[in-house]
Structures are given as structure tokens and as C-alpha cells.
N, C-alpha and C. Protein backbone atom coordinates (compact mmCIF):
# COMPACT_ATOMS: atom_id res chain seq x y z
N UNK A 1 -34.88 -23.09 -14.11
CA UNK A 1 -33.90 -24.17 -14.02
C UNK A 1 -32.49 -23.58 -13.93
N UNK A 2 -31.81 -24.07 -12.71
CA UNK A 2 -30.27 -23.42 -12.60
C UNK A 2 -29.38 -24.36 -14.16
N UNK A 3 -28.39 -23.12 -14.19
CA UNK A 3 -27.93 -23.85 -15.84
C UNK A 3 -26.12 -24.67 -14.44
N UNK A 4 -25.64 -25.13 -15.10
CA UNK A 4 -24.44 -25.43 -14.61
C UNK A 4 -23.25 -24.69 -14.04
N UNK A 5 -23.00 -23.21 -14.71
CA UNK A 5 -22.83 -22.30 -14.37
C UNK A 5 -22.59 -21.74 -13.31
N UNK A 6 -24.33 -21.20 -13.35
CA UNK A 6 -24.56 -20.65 -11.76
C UNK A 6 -24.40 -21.83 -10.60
N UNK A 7 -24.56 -22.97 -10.95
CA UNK A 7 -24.43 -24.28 -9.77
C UNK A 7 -22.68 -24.20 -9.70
N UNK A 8 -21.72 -24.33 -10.68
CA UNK A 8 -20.75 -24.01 -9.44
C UNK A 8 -20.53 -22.77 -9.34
N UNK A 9 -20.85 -21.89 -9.52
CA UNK A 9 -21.14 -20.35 -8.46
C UNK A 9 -21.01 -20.05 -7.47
N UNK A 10 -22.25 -20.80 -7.11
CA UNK A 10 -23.03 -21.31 -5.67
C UNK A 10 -22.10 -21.83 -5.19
N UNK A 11 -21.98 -22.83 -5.89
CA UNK A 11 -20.96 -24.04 -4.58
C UNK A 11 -19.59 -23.55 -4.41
N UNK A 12 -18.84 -22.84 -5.51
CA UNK A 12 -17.62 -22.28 -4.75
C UNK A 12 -17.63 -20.92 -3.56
N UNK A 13 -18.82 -20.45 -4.11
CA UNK A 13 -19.07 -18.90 -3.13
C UNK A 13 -18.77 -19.41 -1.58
N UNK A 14 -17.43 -18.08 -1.55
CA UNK A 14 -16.98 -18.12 -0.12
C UNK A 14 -18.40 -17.54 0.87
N UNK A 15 -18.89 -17.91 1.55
CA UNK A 15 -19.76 -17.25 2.84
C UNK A 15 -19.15 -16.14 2.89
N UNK A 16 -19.91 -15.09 3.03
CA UNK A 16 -19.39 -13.39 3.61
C UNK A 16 -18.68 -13.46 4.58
N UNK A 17 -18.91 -14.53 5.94
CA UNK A 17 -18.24 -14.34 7.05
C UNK A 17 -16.81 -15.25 6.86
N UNK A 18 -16.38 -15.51 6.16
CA UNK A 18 -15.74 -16.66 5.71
C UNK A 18 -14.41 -15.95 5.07
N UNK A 19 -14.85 -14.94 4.14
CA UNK A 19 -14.09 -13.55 3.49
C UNK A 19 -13.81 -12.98 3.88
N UNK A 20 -14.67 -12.46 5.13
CA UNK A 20 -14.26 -11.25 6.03
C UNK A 20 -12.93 -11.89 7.34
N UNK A 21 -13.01 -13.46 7.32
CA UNK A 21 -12.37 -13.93 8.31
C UNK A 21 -10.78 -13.82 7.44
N UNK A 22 -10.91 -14.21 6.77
CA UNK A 22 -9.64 -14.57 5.71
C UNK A 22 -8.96 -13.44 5.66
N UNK A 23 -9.84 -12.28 4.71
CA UNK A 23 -9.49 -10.99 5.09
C UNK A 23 -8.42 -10.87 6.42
N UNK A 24 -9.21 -10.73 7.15
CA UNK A 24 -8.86 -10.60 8.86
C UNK A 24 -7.67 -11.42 9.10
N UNK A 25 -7.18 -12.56 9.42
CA UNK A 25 -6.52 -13.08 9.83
C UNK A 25 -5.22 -13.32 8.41
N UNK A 26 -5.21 -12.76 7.35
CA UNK A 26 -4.59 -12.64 6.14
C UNK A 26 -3.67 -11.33 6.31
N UNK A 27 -4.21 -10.67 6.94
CA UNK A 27 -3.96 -9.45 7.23
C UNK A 27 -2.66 -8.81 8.55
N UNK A 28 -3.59 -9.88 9.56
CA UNK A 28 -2.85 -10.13 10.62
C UNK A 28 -1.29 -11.26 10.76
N UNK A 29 -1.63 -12.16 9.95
CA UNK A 29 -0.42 -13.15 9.90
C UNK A 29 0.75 -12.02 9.28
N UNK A 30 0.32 -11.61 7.68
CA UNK A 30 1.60 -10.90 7.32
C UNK A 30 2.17 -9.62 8.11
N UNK A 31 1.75 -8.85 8.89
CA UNK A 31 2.20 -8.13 10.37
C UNK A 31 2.77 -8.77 11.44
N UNK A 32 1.97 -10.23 11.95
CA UNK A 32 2.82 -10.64 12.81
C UNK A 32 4.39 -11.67 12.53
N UNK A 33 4.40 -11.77 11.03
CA UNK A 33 5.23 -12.93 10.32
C UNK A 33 6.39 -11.64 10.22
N UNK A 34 5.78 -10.17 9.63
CA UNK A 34 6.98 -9.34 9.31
C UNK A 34 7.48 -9.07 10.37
N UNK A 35 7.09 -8.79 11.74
CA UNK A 35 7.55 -8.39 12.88
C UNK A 35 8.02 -9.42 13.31
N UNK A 36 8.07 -10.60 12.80
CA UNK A 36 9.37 -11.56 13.17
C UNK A 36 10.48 -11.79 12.46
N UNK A 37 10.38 -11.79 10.97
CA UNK A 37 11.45 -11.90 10.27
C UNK A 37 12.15 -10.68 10.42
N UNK A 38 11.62 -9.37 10.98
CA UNK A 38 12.30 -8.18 11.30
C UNK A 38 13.49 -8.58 12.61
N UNK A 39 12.42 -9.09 13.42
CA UNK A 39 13.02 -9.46 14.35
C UNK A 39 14.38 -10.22 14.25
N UNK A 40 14.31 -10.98 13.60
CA UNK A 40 15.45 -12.08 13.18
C UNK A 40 16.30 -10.88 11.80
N UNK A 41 15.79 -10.46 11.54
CA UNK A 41 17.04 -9.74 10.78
C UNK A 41 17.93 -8.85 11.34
N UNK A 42 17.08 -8.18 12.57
CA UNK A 42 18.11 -7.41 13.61
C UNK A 42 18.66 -7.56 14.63
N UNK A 43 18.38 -9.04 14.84
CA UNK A 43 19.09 -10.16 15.89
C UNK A 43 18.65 -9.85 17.04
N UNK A 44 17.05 -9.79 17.10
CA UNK A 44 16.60 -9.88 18.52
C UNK A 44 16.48 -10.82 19.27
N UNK A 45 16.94 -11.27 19.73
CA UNK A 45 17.06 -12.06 21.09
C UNK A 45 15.56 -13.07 20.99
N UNK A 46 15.69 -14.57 20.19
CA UNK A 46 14.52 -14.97 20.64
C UNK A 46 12.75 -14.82 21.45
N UNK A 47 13.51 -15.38 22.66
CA UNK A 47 12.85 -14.77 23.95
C UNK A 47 11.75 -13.46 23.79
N UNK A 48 12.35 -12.73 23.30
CA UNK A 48 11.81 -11.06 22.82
C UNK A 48 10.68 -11.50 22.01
N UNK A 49 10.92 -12.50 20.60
CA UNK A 49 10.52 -12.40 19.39
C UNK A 49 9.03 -13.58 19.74
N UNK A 50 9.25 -14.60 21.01
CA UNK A 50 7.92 -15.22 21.27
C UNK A 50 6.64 -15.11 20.86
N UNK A 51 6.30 -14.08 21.49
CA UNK A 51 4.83 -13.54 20.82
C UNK A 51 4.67 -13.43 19.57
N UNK A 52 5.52 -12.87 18.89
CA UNK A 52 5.21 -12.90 17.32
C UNK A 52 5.13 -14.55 16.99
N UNK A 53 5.91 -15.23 17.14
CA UNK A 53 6.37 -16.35 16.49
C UNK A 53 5.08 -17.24 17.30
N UNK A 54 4.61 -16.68 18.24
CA UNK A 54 3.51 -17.26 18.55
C UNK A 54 2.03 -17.09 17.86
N UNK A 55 1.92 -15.92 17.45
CA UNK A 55 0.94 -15.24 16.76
C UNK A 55 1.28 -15.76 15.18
N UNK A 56 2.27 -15.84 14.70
CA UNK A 56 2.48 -16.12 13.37
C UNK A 56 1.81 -17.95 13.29
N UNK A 57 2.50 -18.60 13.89
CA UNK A 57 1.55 -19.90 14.39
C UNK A 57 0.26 -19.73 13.88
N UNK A 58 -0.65 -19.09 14.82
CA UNK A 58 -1.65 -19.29 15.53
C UNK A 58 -2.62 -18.54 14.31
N UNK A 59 -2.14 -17.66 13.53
CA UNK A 59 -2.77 -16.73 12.51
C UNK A 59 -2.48 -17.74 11.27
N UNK A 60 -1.48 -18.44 11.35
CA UNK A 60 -1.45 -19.10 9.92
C UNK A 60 -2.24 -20.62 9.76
N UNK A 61 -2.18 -21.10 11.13
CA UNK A 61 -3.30 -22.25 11.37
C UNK A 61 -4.50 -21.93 10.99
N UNK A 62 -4.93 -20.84 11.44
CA UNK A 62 -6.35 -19.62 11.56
C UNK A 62 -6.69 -20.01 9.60
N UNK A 63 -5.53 -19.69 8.80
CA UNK A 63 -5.94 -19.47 7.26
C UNK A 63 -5.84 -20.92 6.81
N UNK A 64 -5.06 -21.80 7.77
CA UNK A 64 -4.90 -23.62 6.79
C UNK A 64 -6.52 -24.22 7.17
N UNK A 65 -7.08 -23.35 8.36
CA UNK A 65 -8.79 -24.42 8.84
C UNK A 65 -9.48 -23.60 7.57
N UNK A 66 -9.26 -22.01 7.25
CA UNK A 66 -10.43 -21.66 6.66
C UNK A 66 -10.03 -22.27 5.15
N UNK A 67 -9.24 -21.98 4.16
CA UNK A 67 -8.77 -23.22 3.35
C UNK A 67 -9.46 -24.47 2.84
N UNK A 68 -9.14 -25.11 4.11
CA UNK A 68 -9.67 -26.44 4.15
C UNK A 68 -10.83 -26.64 4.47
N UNK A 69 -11.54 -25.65 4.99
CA UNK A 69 -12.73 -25.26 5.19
C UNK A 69 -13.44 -25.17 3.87
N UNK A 70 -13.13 -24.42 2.71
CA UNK A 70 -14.16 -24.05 1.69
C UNK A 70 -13.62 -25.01 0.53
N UNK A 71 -12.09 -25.97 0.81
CA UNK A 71 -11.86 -26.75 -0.22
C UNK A 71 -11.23 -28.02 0.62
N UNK A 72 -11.58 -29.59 0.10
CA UNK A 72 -10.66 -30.26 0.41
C UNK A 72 -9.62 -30.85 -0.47
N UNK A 73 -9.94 -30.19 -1.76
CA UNK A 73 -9.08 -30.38 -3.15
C UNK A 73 -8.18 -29.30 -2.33
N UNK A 74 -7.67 -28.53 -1.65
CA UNK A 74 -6.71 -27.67 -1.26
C UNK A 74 -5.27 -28.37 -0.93
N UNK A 75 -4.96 -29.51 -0.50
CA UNK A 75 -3.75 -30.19 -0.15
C UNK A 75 -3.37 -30.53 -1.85
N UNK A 76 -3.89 -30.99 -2.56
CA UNK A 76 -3.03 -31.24 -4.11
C UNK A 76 -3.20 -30.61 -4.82
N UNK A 77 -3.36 -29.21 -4.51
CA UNK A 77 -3.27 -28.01 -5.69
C UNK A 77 -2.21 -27.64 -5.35
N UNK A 78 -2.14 -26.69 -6.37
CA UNK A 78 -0.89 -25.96 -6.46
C UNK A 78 -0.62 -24.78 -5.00
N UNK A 79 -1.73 -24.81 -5.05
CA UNK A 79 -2.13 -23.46 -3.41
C UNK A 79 -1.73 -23.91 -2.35
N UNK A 80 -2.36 -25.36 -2.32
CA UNK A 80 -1.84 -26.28 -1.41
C UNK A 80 -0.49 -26.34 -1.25
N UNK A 81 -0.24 -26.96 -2.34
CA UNK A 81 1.37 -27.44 -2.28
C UNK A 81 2.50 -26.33 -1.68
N UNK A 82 1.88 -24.68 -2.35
CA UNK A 82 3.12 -23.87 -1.98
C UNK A 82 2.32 -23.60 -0.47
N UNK A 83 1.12 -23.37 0.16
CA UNK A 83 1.49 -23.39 1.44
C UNK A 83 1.81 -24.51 2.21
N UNK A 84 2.23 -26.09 1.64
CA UNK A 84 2.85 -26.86 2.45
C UNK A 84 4.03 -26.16 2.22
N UNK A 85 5.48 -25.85 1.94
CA UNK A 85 6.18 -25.19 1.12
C UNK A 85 6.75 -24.11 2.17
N UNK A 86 5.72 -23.11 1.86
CA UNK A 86 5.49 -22.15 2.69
C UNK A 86 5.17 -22.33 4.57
N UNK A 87 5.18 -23.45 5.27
CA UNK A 87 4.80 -24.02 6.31
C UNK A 87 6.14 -24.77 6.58
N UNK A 88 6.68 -25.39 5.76
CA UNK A 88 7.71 -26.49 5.81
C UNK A 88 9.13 -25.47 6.01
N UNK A 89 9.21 -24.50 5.49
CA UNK A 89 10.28 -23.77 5.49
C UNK A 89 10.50 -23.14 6.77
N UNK A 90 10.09 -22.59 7.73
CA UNK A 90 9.92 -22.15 9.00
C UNK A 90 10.24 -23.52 9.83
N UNK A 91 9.96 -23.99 9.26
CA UNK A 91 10.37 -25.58 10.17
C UNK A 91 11.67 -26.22 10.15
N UNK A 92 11.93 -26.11 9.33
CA UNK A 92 13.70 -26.52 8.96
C UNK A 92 14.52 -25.76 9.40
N UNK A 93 14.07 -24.75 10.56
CA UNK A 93 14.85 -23.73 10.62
C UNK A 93 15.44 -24.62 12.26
N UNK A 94 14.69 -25.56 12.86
CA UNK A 94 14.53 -26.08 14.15
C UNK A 94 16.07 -26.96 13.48
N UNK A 95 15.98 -27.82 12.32
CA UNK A 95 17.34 -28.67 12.46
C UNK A 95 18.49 -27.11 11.83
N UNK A 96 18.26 -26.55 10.96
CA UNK A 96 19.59 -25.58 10.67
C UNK A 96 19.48 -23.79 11.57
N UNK A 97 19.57 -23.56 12.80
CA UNK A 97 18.87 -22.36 13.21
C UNK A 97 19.93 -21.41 12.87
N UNK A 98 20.91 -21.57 11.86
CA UNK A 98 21.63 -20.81 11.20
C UNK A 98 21.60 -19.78 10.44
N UNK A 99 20.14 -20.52 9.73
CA UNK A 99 19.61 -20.20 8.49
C UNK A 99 18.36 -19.80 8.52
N UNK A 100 18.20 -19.35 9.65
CA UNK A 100 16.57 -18.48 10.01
C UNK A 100 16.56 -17.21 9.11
N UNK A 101 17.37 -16.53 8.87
CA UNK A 101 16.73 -15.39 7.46
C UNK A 101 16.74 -16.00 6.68
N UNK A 102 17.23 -16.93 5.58
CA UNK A 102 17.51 -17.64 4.83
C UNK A 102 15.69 -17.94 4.54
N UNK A 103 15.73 -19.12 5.29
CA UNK A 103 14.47 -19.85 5.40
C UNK A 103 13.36 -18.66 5.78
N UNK A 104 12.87 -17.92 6.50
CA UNK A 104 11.86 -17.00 7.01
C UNK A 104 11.75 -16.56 5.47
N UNK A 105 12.85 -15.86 4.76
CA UNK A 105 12.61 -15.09 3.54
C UNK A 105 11.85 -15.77 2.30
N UNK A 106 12.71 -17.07 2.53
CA UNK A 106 11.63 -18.01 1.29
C UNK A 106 10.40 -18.59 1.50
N UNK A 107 10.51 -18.66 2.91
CA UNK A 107 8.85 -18.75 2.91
C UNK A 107 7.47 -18.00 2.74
N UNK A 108 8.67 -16.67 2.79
CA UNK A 108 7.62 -14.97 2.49
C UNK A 108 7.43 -15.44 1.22
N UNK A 109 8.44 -15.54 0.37
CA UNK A 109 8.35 -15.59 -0.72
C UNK A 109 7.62 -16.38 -1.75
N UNK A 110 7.51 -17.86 -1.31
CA UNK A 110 6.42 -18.86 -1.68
C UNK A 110 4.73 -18.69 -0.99
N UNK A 111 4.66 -17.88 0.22
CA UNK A 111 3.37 -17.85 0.41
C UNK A 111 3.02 -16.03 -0.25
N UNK A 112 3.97 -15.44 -0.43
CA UNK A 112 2.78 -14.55 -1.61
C UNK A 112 3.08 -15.05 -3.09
N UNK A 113 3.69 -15.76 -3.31
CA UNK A 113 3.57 -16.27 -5.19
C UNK A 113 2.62 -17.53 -4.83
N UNK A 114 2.12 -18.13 -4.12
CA UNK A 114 1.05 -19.14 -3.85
C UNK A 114 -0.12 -18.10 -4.03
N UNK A 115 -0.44 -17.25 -2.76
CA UNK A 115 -1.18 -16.83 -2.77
C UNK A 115 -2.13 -15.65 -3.95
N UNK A 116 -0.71 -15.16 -4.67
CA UNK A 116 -0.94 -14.38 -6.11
C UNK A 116 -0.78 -14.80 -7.31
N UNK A 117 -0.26 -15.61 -7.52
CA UNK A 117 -0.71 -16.26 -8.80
C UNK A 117 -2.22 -16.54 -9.44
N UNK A 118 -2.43 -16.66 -10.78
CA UNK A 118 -3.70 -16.82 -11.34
C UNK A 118 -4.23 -18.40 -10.97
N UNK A 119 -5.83 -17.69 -10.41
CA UNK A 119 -6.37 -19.26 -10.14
C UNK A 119 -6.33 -20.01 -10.80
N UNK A 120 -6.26 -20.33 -12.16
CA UNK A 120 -6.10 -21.27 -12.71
C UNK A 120 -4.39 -21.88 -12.55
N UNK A 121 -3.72 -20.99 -11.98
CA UNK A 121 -2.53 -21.93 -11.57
C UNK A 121 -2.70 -22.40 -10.46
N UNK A 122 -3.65 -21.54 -9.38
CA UNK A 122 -3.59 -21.69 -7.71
C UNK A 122 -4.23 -23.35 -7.73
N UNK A 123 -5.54 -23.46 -8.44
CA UNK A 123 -6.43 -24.36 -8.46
C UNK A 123 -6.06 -25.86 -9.35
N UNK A 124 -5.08 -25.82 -9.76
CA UNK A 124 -4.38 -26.87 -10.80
C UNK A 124 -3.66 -28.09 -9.70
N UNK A 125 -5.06 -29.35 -10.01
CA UNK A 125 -4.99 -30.13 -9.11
C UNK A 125 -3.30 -31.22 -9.82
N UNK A 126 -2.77 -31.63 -8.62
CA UNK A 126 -1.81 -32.55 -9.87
C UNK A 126 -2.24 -34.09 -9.20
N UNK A 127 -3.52 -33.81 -8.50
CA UNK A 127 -4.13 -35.06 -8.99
C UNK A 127 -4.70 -35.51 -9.92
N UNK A 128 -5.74 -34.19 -10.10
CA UNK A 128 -6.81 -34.81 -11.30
C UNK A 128 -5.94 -34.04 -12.28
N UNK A 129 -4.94 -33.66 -12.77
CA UNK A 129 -4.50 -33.13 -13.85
C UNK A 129 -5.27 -32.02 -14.57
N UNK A 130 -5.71 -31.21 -13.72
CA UNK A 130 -6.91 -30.10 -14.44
C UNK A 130 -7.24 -29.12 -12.79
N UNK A 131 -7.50 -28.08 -13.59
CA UNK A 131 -7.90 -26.78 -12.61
C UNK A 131 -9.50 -27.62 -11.47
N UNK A 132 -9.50 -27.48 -10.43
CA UNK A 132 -10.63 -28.31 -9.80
C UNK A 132 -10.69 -27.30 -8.52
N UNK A 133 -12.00 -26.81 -8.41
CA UNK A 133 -12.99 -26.23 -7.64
C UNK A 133 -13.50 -24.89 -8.20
């Protein structure tokens, strides 16, 4: 007889290919995100900086499907919240484009204290008022 335990075990266990993707594309966003905020700190010329800012996109969408993929408690956690946070800040840069280091830097900054903090903070629904998944 499975005790309760091992049942959510089971049910939170990421799939191997699932880890290895995260891995992967976790890996790749913060390379293509630094080679843009580089970019923007040494005043490269937009135009130039495309591809990254295209790849940074496209790699960080890549980690919001897998996410939402293994949780849908992920939008009102705390994980959630700082990568809305972390998503929202790159965006505000379209009404103030003044403030593109500004904004690029704090969004570095909220998606690795999202991402490193202790799960029991990451997982702290402020719906259900308690750690959930």
C-alpha cells in the first residue's frame, strides 16, 4: 500500500525529459538574456542586439510552457508571481526605453531570487495561504 508520502512524490516528480529540458533551455535563456543586457550596457545599436532579444523571448516562453507544464498552482505562487515580475519588467521598457539597464537589471535580479529561494518560499500559494505542490 503506497503511504501518502510516496503519492506526492510521484505526483510532483519532474519527468527526466522534462529536467533535462529545463536544464537546457535555463541555461540557454541566462546566455542569451546576458548577451543582451551586455549589449544594452555598451550601447549596441538595437538592430545588432535582435537575435538575442529574440532568443531571450523565445527561451523564456520555452521555461513559462515547462512551468506550467508540471504546475498550474504556478501563476499564484510566489515563483509565479516573481516570474510575472521578472517578464513584466522587460516590458516597461517599450513605454520608458530610457530605462532599459535600469529595468533589464531588475529583472535579472527578480528571476534569480524567484528562481533561488527556498521552496517553501518558491511554492507559497497566496491563494491557498500555504506551500502547495
Amino acid at each position: 500500500m503506497e503511504t501518502t508520502t510516496s503519492k506526492n512524490i510521484a505526483k510532483n516528480h519532474r519527468p527526466t525529459w522534462m529536467r533535462v529540458a529545463d536544464i537546457v533551455l535555463r541555461t540557454a535563456h541566462i546566455g542569451v538574456a546576458g548577451t543582451l543586457l551586455g549589449g544594452f550596457v555598451f550601447h549596441v545599436p538595437f538592430l545588432k542586439l535582435h537575435i538575442w532579444h529574440g532568443l531571450t523571448i523565445l527561451t523564456g516562453l520555452g521555461l513559462l510552457a515547462l512551468e506550467l507544464r508540471h504546475s498550474l498552482n504556478w501563476p499564484h505562487q510566489i515563483r509565479g508571481l516573481m516570474g510575472m515580475i521578472h517578464i513584466g519588467l522587460p516590458a516597461l521598457v517599450h513605454l520608458c526605453p530610457t530605462l532599459v539597464i535600469p529595468f533589464t537589471w531588475a529583472s535579472l535580479f527578480f528571476g534569480g531570487i524567484g528562481s533561488h529561494m527556498p521552496k517553501k518560499y518558491r511554492h507559497w500559494s497566496i491563494l491557498y495561504r500555504r506551500e502547495v505542490d
